[in-house]
Every structure is written in C-alpha cells, then in structure tokens.
PDB file of N, CA and C in Angstrom:
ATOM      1  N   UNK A   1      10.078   0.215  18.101  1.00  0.00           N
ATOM      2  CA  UNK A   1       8.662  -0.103  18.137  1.00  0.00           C
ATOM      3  C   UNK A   1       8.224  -0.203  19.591  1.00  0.00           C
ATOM      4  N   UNK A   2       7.080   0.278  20.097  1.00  0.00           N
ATOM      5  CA  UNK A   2       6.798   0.365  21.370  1.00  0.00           C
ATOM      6  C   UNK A   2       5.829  -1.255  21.607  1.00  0.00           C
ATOM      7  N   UNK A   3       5.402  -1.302  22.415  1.00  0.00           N
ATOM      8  CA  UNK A   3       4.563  -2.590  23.246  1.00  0.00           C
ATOM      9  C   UNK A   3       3.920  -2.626  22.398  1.00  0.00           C
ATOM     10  N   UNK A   4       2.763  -2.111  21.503  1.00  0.00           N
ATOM     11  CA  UNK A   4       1.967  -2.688  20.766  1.00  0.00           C
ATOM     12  C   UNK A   4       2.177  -3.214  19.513  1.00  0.00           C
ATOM     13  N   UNK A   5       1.138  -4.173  18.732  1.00  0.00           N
ATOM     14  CA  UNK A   5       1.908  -4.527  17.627  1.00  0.00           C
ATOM     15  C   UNK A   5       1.740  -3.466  17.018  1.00  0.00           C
ATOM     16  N   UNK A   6       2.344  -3.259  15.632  1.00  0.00           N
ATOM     17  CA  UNK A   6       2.115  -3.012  14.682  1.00  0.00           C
ATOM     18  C   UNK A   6       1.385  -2.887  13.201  1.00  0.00           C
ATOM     19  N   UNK A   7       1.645  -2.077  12.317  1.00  0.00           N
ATOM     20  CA  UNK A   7       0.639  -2.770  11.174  1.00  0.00           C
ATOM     21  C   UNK A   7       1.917  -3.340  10.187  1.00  0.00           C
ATOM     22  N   UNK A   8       1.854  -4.739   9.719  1.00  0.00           N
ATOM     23  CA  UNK A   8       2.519  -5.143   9.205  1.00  0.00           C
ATOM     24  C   UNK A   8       2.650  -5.313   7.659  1.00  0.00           C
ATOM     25  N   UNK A   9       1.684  -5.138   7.094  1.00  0.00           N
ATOM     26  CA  UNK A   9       1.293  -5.343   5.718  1.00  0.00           C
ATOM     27  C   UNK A   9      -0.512  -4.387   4.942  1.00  0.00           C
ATOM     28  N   UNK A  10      -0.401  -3.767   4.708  1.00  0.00           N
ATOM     29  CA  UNK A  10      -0.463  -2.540   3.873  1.00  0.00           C
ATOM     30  C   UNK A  10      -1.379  -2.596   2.639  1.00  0.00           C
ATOM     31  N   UNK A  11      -2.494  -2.780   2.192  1.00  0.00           N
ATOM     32  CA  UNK A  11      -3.354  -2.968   0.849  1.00  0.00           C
ATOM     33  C   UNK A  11      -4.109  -1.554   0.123  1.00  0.00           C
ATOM     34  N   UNK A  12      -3.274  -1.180  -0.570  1.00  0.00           N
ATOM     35  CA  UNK A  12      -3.651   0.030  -0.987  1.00  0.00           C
ATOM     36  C   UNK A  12      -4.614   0.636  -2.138  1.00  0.00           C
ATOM     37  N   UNK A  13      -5.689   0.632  -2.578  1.00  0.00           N
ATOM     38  CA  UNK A  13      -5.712   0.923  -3.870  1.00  0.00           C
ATOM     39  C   UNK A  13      -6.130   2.652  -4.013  1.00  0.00           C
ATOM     40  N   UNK A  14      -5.152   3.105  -5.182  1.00  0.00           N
ATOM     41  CA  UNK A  14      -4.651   3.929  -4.957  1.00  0.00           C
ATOM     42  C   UNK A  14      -4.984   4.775  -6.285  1.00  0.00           C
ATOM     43  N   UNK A  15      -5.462   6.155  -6.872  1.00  0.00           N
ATOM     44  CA  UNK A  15      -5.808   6.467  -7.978  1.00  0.00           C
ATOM     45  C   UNK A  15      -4.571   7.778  -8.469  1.00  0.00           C
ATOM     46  N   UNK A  16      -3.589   7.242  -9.732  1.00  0.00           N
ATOM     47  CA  UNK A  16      -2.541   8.326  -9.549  1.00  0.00           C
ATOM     48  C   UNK A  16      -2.660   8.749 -11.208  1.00  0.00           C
ATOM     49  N   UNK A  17      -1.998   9.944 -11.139  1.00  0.00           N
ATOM     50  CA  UNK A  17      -1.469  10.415 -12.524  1.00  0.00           C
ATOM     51  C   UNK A  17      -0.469   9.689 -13.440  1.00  0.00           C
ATOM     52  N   UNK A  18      -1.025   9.624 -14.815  1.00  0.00           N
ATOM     53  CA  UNK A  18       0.106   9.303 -15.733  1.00  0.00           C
ATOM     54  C   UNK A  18       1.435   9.101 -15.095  1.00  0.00           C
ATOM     55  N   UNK A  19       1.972  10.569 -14.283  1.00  0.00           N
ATOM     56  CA  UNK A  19       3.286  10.857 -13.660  1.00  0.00           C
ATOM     57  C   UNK A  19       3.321  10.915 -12.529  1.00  0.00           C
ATOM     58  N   UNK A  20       4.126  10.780 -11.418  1.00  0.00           N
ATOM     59  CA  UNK A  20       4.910  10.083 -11.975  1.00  0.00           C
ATOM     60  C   UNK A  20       4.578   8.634 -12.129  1.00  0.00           C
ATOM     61  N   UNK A  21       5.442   7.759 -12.683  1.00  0.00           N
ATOM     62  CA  UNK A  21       5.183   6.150 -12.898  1.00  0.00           C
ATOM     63  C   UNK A  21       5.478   5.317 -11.553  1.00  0.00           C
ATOM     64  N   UNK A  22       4.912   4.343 -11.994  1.00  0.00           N
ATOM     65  CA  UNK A  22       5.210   3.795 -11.047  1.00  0.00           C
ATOM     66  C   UNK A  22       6.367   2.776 -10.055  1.00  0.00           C
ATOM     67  N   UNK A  23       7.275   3.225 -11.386  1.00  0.00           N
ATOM     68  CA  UNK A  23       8.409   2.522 -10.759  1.00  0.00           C
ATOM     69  C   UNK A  23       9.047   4.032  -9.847  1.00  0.00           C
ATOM     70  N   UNK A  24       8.347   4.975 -10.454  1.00  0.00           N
ATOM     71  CA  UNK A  24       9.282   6.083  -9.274  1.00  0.00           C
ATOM     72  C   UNK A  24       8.511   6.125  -7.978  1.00  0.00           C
ATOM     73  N   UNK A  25       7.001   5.959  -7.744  1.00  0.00           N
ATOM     74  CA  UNK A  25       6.280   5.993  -6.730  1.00  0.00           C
ATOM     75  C   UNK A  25       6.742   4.519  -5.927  1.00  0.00           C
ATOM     76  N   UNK A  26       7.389   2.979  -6.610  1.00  0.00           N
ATOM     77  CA  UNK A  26       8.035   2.316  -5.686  1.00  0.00           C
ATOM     78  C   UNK A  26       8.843   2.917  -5.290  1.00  0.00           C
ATOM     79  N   UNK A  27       9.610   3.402  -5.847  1.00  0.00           N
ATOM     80  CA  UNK A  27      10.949   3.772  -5.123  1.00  0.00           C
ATOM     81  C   UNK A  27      10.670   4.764  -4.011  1.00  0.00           C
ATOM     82  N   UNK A  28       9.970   5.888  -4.099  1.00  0.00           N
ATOM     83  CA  UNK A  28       9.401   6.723  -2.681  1.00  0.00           C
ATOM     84  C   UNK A  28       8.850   5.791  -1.724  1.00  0.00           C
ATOM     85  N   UNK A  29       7.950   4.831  -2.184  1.00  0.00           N
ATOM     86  CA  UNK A  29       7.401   4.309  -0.660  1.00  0.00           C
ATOM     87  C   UNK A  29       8.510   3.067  -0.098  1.00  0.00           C
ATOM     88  N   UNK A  30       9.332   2.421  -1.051  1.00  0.00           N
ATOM     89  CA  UNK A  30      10.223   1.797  -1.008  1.00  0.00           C
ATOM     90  C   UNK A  30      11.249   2.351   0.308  1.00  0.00           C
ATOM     91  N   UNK A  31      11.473   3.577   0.130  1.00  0.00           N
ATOM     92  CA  UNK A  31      12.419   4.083   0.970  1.00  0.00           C
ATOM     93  C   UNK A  31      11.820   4.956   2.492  1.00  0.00           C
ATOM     94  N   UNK A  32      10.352   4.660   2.318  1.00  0.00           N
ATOM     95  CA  UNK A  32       9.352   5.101   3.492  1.00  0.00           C
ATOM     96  C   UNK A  32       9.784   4.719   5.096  1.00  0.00           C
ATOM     97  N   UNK A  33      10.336   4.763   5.928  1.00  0.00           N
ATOM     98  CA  UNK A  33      10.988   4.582   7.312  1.00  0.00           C
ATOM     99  C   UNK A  33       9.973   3.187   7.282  1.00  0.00           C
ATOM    100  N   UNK A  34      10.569   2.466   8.090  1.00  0.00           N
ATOM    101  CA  UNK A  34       9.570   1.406   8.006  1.00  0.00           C
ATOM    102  C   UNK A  34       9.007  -0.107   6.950  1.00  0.00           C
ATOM    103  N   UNK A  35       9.217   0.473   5.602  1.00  0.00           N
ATOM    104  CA  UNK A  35       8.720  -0.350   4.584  1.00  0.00           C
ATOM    105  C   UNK A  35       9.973  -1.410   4.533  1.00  0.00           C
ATOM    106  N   UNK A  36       9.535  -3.026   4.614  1.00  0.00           N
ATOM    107  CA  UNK A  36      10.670  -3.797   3.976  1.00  0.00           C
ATOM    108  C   UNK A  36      10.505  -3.761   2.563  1.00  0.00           C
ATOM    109  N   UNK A  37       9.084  -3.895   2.122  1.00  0.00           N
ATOM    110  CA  UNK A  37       8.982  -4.284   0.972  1.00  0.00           C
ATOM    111  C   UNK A  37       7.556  -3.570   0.111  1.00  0.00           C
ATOM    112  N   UNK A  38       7.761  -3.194  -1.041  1.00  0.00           N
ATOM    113  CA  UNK A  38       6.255  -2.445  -2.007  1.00  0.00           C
ATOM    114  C   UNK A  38       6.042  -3.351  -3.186  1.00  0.00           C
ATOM    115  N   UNK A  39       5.185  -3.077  -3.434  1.00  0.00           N
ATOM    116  CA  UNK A  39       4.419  -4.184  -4.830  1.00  0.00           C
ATOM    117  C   UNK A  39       3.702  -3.350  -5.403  1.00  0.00           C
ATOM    118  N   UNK A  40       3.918  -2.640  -6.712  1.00  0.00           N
ATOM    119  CA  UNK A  40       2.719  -2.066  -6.929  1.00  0.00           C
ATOM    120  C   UNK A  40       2.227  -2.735  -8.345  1.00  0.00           C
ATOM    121  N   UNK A  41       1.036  -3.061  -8.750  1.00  0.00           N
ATOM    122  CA  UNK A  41      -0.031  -3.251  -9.593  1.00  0.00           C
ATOM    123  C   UNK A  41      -0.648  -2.575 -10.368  1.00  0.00           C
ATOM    124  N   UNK A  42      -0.641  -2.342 -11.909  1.00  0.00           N
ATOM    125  CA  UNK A  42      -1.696  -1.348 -12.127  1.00  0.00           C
ATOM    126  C   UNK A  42      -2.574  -1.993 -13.232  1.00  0.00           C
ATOM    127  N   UNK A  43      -3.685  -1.915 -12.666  1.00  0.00           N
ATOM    128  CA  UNK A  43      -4.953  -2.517 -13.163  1.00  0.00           C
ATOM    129  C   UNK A  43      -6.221  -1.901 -13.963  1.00  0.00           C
ATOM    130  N   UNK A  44      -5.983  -0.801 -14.316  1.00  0.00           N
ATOM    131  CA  UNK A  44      -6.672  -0.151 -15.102  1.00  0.00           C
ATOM    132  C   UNK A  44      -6.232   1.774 -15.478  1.00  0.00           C
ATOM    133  N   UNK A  45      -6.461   1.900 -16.150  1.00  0.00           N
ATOM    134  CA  UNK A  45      -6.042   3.088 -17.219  1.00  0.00           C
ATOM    135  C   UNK A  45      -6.800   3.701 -18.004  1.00  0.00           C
ATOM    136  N   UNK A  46      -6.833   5.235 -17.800  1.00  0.00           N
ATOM    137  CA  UNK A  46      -8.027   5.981 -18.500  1.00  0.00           C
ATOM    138  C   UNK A  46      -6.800   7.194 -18.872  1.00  0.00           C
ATOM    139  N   UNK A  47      -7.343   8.106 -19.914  1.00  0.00           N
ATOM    140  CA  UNK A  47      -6.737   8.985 -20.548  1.00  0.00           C
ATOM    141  C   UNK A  47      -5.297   9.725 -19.626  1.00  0.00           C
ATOM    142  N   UNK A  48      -6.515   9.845 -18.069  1.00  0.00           N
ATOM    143  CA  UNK A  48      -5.737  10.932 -17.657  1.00  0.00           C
ATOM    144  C   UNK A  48      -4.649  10.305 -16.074  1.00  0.00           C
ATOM    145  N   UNK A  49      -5.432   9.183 -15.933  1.00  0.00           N
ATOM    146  CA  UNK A  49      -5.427   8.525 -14.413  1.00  0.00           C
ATOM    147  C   UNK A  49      -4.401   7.227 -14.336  1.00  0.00           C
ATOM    148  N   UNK A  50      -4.388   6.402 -13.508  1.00  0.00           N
ATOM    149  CA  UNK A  50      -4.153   5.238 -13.460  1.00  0.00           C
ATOM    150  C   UNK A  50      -4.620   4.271 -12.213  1.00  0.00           C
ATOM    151  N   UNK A  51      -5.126   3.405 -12.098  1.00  0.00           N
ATOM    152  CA  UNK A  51      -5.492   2.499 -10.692  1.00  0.00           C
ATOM    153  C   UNK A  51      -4.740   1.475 -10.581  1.00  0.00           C
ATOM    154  N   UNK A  52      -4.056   2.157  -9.345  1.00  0.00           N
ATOM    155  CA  UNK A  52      -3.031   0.783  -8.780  1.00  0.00           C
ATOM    156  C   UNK A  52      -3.071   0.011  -7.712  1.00  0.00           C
ATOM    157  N   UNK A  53      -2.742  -1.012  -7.070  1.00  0.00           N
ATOM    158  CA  UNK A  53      -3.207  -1.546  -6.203  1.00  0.00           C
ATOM    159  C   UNK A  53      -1.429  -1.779  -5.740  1.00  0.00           C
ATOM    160  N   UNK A  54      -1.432  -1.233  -4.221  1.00  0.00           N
ATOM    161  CA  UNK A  54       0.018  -0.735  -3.636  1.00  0.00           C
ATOM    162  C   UNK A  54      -0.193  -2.002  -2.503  1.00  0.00           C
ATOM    163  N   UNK A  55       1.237  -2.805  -2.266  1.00  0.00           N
ATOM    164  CA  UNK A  55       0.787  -3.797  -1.133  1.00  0.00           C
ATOM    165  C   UNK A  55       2.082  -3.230  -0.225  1.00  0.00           C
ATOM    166  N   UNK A  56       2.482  -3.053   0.698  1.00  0.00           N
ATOM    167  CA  UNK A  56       3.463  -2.753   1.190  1.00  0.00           C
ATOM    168  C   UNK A  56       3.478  -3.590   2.732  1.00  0.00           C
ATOM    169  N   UNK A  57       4.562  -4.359   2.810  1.00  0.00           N
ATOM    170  CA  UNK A  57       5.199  -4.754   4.197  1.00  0.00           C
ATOM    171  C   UNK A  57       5.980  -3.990   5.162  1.00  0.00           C
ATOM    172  N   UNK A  58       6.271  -4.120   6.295  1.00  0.00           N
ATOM    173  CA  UNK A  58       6.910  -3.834   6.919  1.00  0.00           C
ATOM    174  C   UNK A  58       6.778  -4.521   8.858  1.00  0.00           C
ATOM    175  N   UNK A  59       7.315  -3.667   9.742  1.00  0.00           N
ATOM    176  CA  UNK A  59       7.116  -4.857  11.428  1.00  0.00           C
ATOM    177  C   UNK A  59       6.329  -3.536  11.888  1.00  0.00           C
ATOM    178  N   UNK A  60       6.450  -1.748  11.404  1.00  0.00           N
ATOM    179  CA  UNK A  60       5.890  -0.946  12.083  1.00  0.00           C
ATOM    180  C   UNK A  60       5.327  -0.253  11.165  1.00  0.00           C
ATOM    181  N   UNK A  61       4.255  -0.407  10.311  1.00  0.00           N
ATOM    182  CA  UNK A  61       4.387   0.401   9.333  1.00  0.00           C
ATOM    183  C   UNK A  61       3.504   1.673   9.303  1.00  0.00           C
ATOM    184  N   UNK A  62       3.768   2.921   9.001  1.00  0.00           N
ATOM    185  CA  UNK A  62       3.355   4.217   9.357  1.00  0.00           C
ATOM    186  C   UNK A  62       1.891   4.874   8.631  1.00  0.00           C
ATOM    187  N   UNK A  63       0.910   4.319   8.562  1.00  0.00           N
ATOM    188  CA  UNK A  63      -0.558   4.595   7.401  1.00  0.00           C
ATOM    189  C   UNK A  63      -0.268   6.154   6.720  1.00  0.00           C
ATOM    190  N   UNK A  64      -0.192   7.026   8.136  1.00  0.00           N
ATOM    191  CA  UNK A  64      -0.090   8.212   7.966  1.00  0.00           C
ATOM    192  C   UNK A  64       0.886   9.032   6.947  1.00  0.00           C
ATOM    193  N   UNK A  65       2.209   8.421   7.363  1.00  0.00           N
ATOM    194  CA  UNK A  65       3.372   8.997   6.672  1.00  0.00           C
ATOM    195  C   UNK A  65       2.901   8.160   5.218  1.00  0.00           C
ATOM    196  N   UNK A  66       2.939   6.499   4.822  1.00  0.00           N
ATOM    197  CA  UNK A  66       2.930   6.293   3.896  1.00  0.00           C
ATOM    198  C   UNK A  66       1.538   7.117   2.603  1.00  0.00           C
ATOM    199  N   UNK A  67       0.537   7.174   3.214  1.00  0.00           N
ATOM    200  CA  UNK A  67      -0.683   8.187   2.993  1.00  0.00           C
ATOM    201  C   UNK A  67      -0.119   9.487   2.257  1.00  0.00           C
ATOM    202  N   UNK A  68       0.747  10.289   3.253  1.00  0.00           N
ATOM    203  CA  UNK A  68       1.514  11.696   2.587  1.00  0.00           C
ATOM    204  C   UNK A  68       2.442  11.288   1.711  1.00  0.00           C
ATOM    205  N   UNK A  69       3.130  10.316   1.679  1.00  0.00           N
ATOM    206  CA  UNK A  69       4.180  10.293   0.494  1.00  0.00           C
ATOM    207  C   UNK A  69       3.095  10.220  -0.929  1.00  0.00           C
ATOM    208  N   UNK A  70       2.259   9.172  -0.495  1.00  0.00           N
ATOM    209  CA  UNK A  70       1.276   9.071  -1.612  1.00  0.00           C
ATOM    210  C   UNK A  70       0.673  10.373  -2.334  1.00  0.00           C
ATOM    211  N   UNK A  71       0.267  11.193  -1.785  1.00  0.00           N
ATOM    212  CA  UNK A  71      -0.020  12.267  -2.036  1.00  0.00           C
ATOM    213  C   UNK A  71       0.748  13.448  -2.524  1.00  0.00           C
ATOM    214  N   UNK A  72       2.118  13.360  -1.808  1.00  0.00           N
ATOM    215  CA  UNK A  72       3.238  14.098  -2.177  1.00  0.00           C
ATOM    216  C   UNK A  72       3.306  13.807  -3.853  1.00  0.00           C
ATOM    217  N   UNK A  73       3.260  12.606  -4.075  1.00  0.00           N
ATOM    218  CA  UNK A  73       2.992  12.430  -5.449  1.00  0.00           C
ATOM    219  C   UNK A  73       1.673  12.422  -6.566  1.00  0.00           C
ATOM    220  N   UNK A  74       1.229  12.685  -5.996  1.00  0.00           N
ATOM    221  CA  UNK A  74      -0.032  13.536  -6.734  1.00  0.00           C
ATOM    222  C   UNK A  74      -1.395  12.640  -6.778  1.00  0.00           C
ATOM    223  N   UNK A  75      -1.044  11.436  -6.005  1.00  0.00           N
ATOM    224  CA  UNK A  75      -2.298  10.490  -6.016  1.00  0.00           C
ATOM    225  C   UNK A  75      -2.784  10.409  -5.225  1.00  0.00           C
ATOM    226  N   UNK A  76      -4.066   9.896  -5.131  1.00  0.00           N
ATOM    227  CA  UNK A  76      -4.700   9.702  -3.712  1.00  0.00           C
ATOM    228  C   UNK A  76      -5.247   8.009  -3.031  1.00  0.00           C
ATOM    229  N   UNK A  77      -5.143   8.042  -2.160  1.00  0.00           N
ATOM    230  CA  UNK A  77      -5.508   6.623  -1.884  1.00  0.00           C
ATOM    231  C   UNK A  77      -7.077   6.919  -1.054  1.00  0.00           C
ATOM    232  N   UNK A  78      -7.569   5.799  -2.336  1.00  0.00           N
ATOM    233  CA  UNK A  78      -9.536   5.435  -2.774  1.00  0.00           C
ATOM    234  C   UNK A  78      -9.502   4.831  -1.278  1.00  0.00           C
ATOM    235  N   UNK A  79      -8.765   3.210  -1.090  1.00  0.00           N
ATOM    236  CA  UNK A  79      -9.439   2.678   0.039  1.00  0.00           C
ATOM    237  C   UNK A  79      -8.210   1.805   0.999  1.00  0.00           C
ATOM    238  N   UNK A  80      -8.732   1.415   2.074  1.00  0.00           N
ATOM    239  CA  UNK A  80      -7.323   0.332   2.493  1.00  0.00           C
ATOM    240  C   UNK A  80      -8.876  -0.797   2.181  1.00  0.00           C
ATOM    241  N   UNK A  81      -7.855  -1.747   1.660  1.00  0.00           N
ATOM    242  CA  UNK A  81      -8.452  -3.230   1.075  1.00  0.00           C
ATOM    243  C   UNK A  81      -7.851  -4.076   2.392  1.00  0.00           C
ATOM    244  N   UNK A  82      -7.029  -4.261   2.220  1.00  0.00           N
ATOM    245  CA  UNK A  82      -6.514  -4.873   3.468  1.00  0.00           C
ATOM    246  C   UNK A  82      -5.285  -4.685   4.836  1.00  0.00           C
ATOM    247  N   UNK A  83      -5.170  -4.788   5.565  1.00  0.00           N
ATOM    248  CA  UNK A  83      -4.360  -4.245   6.767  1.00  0.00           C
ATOM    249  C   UNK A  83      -4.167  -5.460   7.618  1.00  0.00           C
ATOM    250  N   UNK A  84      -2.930  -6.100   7.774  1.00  0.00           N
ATOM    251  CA  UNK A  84      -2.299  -6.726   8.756  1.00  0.00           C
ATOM    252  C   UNK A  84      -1.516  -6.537   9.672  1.00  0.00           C
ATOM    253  N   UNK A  85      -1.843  -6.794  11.430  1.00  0.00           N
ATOM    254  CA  UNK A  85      -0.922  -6.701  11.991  1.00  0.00           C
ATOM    255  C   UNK A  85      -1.176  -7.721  13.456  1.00  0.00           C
ATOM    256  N   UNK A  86       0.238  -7.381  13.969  1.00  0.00           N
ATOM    257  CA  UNK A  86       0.397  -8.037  15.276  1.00  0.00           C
ATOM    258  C   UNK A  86       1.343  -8.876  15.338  1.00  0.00           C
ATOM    259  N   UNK A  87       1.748 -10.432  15.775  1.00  0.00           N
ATOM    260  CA  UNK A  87       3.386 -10.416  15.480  1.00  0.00           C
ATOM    261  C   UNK A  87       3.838 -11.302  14.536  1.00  0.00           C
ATOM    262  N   UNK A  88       2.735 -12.013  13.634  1.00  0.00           N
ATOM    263  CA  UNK A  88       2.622 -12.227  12.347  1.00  0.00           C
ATOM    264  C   UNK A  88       1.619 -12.129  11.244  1.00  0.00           C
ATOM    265  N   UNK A  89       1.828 -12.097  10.399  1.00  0.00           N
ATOM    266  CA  UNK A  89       1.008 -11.748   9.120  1.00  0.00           C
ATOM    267  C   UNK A  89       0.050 -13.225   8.726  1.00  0.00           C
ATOM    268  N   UNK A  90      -1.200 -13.012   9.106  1.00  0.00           N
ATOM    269  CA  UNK A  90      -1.995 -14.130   8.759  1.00  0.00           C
ATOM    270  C   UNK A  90      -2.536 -13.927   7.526  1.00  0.00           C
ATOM    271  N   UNK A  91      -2.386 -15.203   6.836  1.00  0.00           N
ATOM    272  CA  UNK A  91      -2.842 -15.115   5.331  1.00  0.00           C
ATOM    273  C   UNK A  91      -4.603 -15.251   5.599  1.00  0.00           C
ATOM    274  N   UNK A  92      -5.182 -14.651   4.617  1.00  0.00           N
ATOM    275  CA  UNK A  92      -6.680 -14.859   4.285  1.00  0.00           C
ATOM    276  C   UNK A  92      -7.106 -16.310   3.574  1.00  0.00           C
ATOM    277  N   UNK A  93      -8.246 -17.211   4.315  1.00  0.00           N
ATOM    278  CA  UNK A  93      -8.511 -18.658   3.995  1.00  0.00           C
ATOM    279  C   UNK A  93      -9.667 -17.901   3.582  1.00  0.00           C
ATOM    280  N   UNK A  94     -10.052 -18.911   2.386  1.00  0.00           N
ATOM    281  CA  UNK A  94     -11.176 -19.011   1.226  1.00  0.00           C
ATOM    282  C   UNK A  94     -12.193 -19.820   2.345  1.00  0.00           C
ATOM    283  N   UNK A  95     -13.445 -19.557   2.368  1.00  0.00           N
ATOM    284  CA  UNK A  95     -14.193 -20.174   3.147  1.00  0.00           C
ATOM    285  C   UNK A  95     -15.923 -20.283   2.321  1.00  0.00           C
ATOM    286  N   UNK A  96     -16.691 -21.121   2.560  1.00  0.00           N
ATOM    287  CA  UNK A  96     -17.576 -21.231   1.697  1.00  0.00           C
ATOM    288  C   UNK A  96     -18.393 -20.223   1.383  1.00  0.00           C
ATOM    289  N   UNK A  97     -18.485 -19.056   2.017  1.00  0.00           N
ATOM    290  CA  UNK A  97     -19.472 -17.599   1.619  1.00  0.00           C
ATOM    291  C   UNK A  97     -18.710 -17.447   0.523  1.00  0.00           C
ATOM    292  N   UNK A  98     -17.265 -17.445   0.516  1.00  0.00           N
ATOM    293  CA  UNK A  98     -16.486 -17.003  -0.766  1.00  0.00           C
ATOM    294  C   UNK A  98     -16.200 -17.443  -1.991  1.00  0.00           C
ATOM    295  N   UNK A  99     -16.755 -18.739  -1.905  1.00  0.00           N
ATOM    296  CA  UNK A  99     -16.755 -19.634  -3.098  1.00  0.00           C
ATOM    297  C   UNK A  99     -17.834 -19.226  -4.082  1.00  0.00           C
TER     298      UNK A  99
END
C-alpha cells in the first residue's frame, strides 16, 4: 500500500441475475486481491433479477477491479451507498435529521 490511505470498507448495491448465486459471487469477490471480508444481502427479487446489497472490507481495497469482477459475473453495480477509508473505519452516528 503506498502513503495514502486507502478505501477500507465497500457498500455496494448491486443488480444481478438469477445466476450465478450468490454464494458463488461471495466467493469471487471473497478471493478479490485485497478483500478481508464480503457480506452479501439480497433484498428483493423479480422474475428475472435479484438486488443485493454487497459490503466488502479490506486495508486497500480496489473499486475498479472489485467493479469488473462484478460484472464478469453478469451484474452490475446501481450505486456505492457507502465507502470508508483512511486508517480506521468510522462507524455512522444517528443524529437528529435522521431520526
């Protein structure tokens, strides 16, 4: 990792095919240079699609490369929801606009 930080944590939501599933799309980003860790979610389902919400950790993590694996598998990623970095991962505080 060079002088700057990094992106450390990863919020994906992500629109994929029936196929593959998603325990095989963990396992691709799972093994992504970089990733300690993937979470994936799937939160809604239509005939042909599926919407998942991908969280992935890591100390350097690659948008780009993880982006093409995504795609390599036939899905595309809608939006980044959230993105952490630098030389720790700050959690998000509830604050009164959000209540």
């Amino acid at each position: 990792m060079n002088n700057k930080s990094g992106i450390r944590r990863l919020v994906l939501d992500v629109l994929k095919p029936h196929n593959p599933s998603i325990v095989e799309l963990a396992g691709v980003l799972g093994d992504v240079e970089g990733v300690d860790g993937v979470n994936l979610s799937l939160y809604e389902m239509d005939q042909k699609t599926e919407n998942v919400k991908i969280t992935l950790e890591g100390l350097d993590l690659d948008y780009e490369l993880i982006r093409q694996e995504i795609e390599n598998m036939g899905a595309v990623v809608h939006s980044v929801d959230e993105i952490a970095a630098g030389k720790k991962i700050i959690e998000e505080v509830e604050t009164h606009q959000d209540r």
